[in-house]
Protein backbone atom coordinates (compact mmCIF):
# COMPACT_ATOMS: atom_id res chain seq x y z
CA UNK A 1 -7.06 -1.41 -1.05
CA UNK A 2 -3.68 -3.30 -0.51
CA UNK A 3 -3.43 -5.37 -4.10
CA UNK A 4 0.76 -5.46 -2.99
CA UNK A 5 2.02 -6.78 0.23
CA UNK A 6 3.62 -4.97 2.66
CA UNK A 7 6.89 -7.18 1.71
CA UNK A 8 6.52 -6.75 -2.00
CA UNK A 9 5.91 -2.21 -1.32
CA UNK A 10 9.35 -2.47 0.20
CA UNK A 11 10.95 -4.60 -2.98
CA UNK A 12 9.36 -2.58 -5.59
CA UNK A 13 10.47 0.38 -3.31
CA UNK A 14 14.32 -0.68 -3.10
CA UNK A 15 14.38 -1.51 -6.63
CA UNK A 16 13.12 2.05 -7.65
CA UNK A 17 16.06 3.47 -5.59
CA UNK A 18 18.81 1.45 -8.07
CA UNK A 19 16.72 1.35 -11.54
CA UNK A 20 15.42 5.22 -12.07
CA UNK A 21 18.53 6.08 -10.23
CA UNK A 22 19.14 8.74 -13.99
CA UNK A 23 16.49 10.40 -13.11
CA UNK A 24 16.20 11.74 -9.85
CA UNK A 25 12.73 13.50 -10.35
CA UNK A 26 10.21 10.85 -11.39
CA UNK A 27 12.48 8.29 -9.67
CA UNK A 28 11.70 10.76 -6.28
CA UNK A 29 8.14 11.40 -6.93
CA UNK A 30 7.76 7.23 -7.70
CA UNK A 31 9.66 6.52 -4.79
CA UNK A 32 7.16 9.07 -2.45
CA UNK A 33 4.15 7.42 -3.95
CA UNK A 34 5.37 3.64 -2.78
CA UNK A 35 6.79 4.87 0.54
CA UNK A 36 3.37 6.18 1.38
CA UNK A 37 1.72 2.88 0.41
CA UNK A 38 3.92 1.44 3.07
CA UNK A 39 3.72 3.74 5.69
CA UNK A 40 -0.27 4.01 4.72
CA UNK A 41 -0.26 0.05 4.86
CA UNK A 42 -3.44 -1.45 6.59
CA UNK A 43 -3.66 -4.94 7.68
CA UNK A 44 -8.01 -5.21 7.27
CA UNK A 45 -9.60 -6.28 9.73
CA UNK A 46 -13.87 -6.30 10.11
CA UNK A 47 -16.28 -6.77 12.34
CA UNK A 48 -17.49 -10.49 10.80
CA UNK A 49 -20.27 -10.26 12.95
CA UNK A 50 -22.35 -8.22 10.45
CA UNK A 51 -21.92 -9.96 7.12
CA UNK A 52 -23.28 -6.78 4.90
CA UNK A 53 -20.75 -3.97 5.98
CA UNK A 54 -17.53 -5.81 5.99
CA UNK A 55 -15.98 -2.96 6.53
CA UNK A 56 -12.27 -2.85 7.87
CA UNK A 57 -12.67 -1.21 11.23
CA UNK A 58 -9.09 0.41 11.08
CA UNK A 59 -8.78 2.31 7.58
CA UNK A 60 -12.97 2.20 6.43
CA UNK A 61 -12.21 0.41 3.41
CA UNK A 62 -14.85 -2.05 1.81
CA UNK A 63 -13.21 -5.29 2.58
CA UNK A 64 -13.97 -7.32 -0.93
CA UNK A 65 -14.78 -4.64 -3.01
């Protein structure tokens, strides 16, 4: 499920580098999280052909649910 943008990962990802910059553990472990969000990132796409399994063909995920 993307509920962030690709473009908005990488904002909230540069700002974690300068504001949790005192504490380099949950700052890193935050910063690991987001980074794989981006790098996990799928654009959805489905077949639209069949209506009832909108289903992105690229990552599986329920497209709308």
């Amino acid at each position: 499920m993307n509920d962030f943008t690709k473009e908005e990962l990488q904002q909230i990802r540069g700002g974690l580098d300068w504001w949790l910059d005192n504490d380099w553990h949950s700052s890193h472990v935050l910063v690991q999280k987001i980074q794989s969000m981006i790098d996990n990132y799928c654009e959805h796409e489905c077949n639209h052909e069949n209506i009832d399994t909108n289903i992105c063909y690229k990552c599986g995920w329920g497209i709308g649910r």
